[in-house]
Protein backbone atom coordinates (compact mmCIF):
# COMPACT_ATOMS: atom_id res chain seq x y z
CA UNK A 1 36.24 -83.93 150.25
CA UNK A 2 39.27 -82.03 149.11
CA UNK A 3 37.60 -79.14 151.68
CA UNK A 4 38.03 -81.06 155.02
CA UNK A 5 39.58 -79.82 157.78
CA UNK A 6 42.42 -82.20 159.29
CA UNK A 7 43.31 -80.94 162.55
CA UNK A 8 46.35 -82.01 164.56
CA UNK A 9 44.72 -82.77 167.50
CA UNK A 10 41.40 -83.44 168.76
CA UNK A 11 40.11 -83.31 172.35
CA UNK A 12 37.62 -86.14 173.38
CA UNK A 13 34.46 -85.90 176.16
CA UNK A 14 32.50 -89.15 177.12
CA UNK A 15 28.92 -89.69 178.44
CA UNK A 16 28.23 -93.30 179.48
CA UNK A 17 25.82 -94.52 177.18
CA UNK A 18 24.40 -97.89 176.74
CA UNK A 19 24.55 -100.42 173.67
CA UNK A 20 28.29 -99.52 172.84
CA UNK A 21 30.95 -101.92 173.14
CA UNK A 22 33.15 -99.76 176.11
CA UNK A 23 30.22 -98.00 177.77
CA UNK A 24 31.41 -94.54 176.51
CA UNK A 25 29.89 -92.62 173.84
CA UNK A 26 31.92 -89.55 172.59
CA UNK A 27 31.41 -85.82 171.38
CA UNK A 28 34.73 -85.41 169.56
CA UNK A 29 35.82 -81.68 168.91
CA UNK A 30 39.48 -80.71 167.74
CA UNK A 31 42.25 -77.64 167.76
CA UNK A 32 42.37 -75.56 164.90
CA UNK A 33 45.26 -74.06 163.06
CA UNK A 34 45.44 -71.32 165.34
CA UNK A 35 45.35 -73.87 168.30
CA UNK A 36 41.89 -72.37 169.26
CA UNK A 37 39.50 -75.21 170.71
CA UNK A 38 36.48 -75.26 168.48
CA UNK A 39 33.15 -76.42 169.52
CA UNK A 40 33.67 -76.30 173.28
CA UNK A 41 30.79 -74.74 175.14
CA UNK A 42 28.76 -77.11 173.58
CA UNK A 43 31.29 -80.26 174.37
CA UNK A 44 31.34 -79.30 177.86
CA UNK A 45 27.89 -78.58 178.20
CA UNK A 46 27.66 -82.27 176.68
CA UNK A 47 30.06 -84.37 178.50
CA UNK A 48 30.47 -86.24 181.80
CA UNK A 49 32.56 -83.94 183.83
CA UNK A 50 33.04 -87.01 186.10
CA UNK A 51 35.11 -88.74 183.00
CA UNK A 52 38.35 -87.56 182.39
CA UNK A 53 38.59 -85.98 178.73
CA UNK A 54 41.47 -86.99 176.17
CA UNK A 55 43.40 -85.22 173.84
CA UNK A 56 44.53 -87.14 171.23
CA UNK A 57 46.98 -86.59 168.07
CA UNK A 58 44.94 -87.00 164.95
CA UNK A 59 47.23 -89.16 163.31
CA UNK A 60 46.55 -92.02 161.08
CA UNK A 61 44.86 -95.15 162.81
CA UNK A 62 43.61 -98.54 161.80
CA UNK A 63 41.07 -101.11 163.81
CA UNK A 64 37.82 -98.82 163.66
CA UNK A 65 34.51 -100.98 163.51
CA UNK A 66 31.08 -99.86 162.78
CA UNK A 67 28.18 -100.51 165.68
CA UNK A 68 24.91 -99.40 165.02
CA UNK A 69 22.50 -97.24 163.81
CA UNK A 70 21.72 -94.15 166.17
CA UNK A 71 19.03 -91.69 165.81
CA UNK A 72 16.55 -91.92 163.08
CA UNK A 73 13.23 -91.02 164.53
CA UNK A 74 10.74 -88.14 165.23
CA UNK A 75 8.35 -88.09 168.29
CA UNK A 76 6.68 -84.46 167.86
CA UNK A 77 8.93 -81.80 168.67
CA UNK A 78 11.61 -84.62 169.60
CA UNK A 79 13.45 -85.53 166.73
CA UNK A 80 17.31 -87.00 165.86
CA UNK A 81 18.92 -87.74 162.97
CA UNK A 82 20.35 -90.83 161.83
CA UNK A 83 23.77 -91.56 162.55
CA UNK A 84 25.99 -94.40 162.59
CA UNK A 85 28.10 -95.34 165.29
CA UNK A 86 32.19 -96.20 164.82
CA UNK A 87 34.27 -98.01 167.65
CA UNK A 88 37.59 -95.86 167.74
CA UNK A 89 40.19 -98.55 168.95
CA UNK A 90 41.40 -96.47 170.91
CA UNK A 91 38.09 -97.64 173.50
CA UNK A 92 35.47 -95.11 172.90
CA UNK A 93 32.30 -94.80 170.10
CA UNK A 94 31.28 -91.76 167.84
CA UNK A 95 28.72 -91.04 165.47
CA UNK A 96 28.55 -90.28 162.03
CA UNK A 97 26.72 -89.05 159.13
CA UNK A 98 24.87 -91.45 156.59
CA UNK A 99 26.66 -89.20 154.01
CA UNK A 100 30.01 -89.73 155.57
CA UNK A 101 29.22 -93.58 155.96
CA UNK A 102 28.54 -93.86 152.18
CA UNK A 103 31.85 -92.16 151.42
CA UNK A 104 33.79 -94.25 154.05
CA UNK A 105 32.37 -97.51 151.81
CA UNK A 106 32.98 -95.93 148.70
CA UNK A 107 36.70 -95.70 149.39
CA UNK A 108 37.48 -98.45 152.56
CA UNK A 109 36.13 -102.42 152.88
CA UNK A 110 33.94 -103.29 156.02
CA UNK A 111 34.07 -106.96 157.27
CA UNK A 112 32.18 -108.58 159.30
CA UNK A 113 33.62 -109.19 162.43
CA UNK A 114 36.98 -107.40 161.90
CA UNK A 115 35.71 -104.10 160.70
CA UNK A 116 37.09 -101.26 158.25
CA UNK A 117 40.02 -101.89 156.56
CA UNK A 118 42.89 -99.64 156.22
CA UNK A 119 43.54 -96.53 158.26
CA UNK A 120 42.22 -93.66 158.97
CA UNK A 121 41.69 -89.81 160.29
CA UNK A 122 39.33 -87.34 161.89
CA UNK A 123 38.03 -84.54 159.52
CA UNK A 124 35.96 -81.68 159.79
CA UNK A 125 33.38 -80.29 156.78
CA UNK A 126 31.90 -77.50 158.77
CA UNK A 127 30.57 -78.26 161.83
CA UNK A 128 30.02 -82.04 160.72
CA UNK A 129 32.83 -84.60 162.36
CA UNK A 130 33.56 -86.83 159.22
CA UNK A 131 36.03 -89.71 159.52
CA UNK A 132 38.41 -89.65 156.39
CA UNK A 133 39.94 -93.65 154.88
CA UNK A 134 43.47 -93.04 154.17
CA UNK A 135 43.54 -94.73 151.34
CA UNK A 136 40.36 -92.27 149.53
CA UNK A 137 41.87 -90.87 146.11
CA UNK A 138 42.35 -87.48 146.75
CA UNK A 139 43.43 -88.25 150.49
CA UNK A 140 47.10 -86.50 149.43
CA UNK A 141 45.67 -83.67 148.11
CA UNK A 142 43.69 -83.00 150.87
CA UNK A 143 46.84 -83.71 153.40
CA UNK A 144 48.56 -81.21 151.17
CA UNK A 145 45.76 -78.21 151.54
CA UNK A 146 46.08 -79.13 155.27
CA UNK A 147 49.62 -78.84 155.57
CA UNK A 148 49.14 -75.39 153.96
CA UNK A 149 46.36 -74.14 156.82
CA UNK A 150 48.57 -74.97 159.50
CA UNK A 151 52.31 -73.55 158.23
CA UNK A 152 53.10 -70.42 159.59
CA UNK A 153 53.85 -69.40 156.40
CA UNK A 154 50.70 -66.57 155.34
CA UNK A 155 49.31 -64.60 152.93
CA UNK A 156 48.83 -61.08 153.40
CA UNK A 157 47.46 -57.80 151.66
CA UNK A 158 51.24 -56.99 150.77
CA UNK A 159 51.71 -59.87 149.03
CA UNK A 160 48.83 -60.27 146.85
CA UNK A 161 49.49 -59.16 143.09
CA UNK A 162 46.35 -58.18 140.38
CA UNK A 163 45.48 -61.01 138.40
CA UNK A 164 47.54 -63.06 140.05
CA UNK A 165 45.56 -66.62 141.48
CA UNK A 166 45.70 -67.69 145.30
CA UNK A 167 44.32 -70.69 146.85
CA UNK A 168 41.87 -70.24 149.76
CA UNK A 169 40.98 -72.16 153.06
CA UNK A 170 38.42 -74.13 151.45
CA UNK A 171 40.12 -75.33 148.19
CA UNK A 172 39.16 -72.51 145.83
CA UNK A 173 40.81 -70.68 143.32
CA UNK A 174 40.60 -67.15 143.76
CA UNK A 175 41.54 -64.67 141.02
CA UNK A 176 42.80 -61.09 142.59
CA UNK A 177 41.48 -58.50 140.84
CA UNK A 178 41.92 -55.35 143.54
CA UNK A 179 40.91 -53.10 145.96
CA UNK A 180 37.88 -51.17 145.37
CA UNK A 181 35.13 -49.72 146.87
CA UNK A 182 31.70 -51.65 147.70
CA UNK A 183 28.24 -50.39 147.20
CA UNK A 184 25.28 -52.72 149.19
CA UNK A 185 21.91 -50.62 148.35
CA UNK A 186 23.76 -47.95 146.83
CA UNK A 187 25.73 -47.35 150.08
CA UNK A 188 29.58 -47.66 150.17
CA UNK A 189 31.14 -49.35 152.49
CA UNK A 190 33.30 -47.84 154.84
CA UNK A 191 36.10 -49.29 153.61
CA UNK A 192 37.79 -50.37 150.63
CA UNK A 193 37.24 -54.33 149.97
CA UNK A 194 39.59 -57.22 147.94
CA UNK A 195 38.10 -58.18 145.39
CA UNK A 196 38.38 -61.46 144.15
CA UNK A 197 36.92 -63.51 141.17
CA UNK A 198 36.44 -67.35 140.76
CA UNK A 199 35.51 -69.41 138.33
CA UNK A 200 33.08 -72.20 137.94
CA UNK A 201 30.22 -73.95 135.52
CA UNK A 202 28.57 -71.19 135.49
CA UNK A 203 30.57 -68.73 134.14
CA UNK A 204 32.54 -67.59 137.40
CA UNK A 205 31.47 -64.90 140.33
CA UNK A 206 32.71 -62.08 142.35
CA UNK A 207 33.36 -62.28 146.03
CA UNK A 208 35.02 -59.29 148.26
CA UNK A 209 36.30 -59.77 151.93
CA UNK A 210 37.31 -56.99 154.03
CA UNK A 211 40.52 -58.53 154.74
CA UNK A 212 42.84 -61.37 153.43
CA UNK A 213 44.18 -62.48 156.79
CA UNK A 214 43.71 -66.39 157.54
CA UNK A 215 41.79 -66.74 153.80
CA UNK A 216 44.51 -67.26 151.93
CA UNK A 217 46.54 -70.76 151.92
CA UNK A 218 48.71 -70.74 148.85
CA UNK A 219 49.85 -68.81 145.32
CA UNK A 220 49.01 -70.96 142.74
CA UNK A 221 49.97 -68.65 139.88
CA UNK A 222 51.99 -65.31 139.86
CA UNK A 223 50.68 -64.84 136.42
CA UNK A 224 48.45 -62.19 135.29
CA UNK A 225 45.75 -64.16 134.12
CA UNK A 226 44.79 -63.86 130.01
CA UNK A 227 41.39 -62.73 130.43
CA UNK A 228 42.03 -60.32 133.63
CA UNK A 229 40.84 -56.74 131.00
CA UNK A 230 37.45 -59.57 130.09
CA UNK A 231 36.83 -60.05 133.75
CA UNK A 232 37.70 -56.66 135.09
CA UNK A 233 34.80 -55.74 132.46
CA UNK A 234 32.44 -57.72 133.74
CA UNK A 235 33.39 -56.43 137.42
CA UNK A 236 32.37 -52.86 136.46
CA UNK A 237 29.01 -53.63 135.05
CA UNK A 238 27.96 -54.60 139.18
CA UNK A 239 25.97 -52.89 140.65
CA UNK A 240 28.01 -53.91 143.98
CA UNK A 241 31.11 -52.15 142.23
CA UNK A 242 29.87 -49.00 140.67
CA UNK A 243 26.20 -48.11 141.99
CA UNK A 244 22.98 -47.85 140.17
CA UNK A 245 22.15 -44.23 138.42
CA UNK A 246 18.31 -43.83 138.16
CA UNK A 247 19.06 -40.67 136.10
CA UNK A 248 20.83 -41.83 133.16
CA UNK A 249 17.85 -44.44 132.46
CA UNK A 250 17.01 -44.30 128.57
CA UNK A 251 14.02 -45.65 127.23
CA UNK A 252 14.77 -47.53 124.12
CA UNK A 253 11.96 -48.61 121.34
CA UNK A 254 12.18 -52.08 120.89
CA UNK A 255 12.84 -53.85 117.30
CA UNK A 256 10.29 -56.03 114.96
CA UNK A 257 13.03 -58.43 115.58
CA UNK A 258 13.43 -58.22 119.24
CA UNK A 259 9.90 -58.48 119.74
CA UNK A 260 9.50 -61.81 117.40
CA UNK A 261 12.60 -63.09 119.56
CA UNK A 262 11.31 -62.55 122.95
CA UNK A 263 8.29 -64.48 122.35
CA UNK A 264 9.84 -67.37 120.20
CA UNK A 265 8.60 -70.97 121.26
CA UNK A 266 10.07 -72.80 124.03
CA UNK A 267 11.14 -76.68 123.77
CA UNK A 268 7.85 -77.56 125.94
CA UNK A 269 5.66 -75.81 122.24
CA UNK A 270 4.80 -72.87 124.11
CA UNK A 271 5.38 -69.10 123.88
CA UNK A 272 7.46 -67.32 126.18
CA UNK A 273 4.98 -65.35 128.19
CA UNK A 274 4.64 -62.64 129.32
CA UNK A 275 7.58 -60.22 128.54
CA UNK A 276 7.17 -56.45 130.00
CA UNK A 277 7.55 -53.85 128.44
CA UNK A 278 7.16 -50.10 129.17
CA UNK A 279 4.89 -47.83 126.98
CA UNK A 280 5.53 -43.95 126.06
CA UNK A 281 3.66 -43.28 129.38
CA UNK A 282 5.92 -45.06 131.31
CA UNK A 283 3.86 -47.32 132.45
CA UNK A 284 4.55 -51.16 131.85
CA UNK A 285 2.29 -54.23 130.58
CA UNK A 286 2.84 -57.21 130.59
CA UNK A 287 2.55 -58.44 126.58
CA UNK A 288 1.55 -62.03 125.60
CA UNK A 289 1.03 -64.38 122.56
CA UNK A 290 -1.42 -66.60 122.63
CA UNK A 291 -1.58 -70.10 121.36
CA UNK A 292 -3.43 -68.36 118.26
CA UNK A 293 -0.35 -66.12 117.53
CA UNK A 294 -1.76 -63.34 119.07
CA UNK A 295 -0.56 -60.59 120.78
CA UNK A 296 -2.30 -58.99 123.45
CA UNK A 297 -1.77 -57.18 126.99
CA UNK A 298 -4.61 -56.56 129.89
CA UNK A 299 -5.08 -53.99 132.49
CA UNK A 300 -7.80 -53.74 135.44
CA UNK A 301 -11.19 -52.13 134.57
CA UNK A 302 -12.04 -48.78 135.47
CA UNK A 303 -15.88 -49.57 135.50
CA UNK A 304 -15.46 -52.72 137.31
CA UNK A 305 -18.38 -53.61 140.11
CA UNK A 306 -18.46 -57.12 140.70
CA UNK A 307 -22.37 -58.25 141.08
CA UNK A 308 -23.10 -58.92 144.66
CA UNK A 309 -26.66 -59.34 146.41
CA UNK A 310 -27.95 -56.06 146.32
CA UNK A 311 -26.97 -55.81 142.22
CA UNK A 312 -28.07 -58.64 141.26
CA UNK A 313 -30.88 -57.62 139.15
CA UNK A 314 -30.25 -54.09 138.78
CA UNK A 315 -27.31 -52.05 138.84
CA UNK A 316 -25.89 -48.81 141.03
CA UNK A 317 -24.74 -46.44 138.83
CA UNK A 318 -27.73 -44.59 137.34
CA UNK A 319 -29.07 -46.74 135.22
CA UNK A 320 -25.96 -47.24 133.06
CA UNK A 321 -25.02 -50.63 132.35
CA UNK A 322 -22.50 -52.42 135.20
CA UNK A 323 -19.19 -53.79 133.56
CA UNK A 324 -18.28 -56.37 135.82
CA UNK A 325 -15.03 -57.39 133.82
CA UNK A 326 -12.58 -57.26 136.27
CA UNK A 327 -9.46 -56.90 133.30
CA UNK A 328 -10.15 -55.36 129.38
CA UNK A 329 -7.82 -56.65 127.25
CA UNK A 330 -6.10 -55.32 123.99
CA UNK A 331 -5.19 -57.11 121.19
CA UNK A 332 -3.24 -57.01 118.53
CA UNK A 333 -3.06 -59.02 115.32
CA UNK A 334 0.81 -59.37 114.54
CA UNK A 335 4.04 -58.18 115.80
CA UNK A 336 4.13 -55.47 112.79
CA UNK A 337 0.76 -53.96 114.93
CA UNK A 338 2.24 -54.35 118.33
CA UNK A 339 5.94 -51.94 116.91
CA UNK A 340 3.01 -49.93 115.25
CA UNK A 341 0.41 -49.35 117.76
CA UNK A 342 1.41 -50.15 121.42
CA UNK A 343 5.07 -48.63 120.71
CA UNK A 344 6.67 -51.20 123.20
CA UNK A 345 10.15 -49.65 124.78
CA UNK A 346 12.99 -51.05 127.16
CA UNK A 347 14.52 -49.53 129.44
CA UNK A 348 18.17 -49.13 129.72
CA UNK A 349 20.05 -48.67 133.20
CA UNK A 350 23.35 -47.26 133.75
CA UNK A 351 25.69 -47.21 136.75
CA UNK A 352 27.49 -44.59 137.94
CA UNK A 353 30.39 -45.37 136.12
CA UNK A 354 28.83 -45.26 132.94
CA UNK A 355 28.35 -48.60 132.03
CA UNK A 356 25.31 -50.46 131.17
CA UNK A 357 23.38 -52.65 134.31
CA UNK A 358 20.61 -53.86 132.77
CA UNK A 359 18.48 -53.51 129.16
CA UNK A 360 14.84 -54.02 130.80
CA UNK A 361 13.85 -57.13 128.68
């Protein structure tokens, strides 16, 4: 929720439409902070010219109802959604999403008869109309975000600090770590990017925009962050920041231990299969353990002729005897033999900066 979009005003079309309580059905699309009407081909290409339009302050307001279901079917190519209709009191119906209905009764009563309780406003999350309850927990918060995309107040590229932390248009924290060149495919960019980093359950990302205008809503710390040298680390080791350089790869023999580790047992009882690895040659095969402890890799048969019609009974190659394996496989007895005979080896890339991208497990 704390995403929405609460714009000041919103600009109402109408179609007459048939099992509402006014006659009118609306398509509802609103202003945004730049006072640029969003949505509008498509409004106009919806609405009944022949019925005046509204503009309407998106302020608070109590005495909305809920209708009926709308939508909800599928007739071949023909098919609609489900939506929910709302009586706006101030005499015209709109639909909703089943998600935003659930949230509406999470956070507001409906009675019978009288209809939701308590007031409320038009959101946006994306393209999606959404109608917000006032009294919804983080409701201030999200006024507060909202108050922020519509000052004139903005950030720009002169005001942004390293490691300082800046709230964005969608209700993210973003980290500012500099400006630096992208790579995409091992081709820079043409220009310099902002580079930003965020944090979440997994462990945070990195995102880059070409410029800061309009993205960013508020400074939530001036600080250098603690870990800024930790993170900037991490930044380097992408292949997005520094690109890939095929010719530092190193081949590097794997360990007795590494081997035993990469095919340890999963929770489900079985071994992690397969794991490739690269051989003095170059080449790569793919190793597995069996359930017998095992080791053993396969690779296609040079001999191979599958046994049709016309070989049947006999054979095409002079005599000799037709393998019609289509893989020979090689096995080995232990991890000791696999370190001993195969001579397994990872390879290790580097960027161009020097720093390791990946160790080839």
């Amino acid at each position: 929720m704390t995403s929405f979009f609460i714009p000041k005003r919103i600009n109402v079309g109408y179609q007459e439409r048939q099992g509402t309580y006014t006659g009118k059905l609306a398509y509802i699309i609103y202003f945004d902070a730049k006072g640029k009407l969003r949505k509008e081909a498509s409004w106009d290409g919806w609405r009944n010219k022949e019925i005046d339009n509204d503009i309407i302050e998106n302020e608070p307001m109590e005495g909305f109802v809920l209708n009926k279901k709308a939508g909800g079917y599928s007739t071949g190519w023909n098919h609609r959604q489900t939506y929910v209709r709302v009586y706006d009191p101030r005499g015209f119906e709109f639909e909703i999403t089943v998600p935003n209905l659930l949230y509406i009764l999470e956070n507001a009563t409906s009675t019978k008869g009288k209809g939701l309780e308590g007031k409320f406003v038009y959101g946006w999350d994306g393209k999606d109309l959404v109608l917000i309850p006032c009294d919804a927990p983080d409701y201030q918060e999200l006024v507060k975000l909202n108050e922020l995309r519509h000052s004139e107040k903005k950030i720009g590229a002169r005001d942004l600090k390293v490691g300082a932390t800046y709230r964005t248009r969608e209700n993210k924290e973003w980290i500012y770590m500099g400006k630096f060149d992208e790579y995409r495919w091992g081709e820079k960019k043409k220009k310099p990017q902002f580079w930003f980093y965020y944090r979440n359950d997994d462990d945070g990302g990195f995102c880059t925009v070409a410029s800061v205008s309009g993205k960013l809503v508020e400074v939530v710390s001036e600080d250098c962050v603690a870990d800024y040298a930790d993170i900037f680390d991490k930044m380097e080791c992408r292949s997005n920041y520094s690109p890939i350089d095929d010719t530092k790869d190193e081949f590097i023999p794997y360990t007795l231990e590494e081997i035993e580790k990469a095919f340890e047992l999963t929770q489900w009882g079985w071994y992690k299969n397969p794991s490739c690895v690269y051989v003095k040659t170059g080449n790569q095969v793919n190793l597995r353990k069996g359930r017998d402890g095992r080791f053993y890799y396969e690779y296609k048969n040079p001999n191979y002729n599958p046994r049709n019609y016309w070989n049947r009974y006999s054979n095409l190659n002079d005599g000799k005897e037709v393998d019609d394996r289509y893989y020979l496989r090689v096995e080995f007895e232990s991890a000791e033999e696999v370190i001993e005979k195969l001579k397994p080896l990872r390879k290790r890339k580097y960027l161009a900066n020097g720093k390791i991208y990946s160790e080839g497990y």
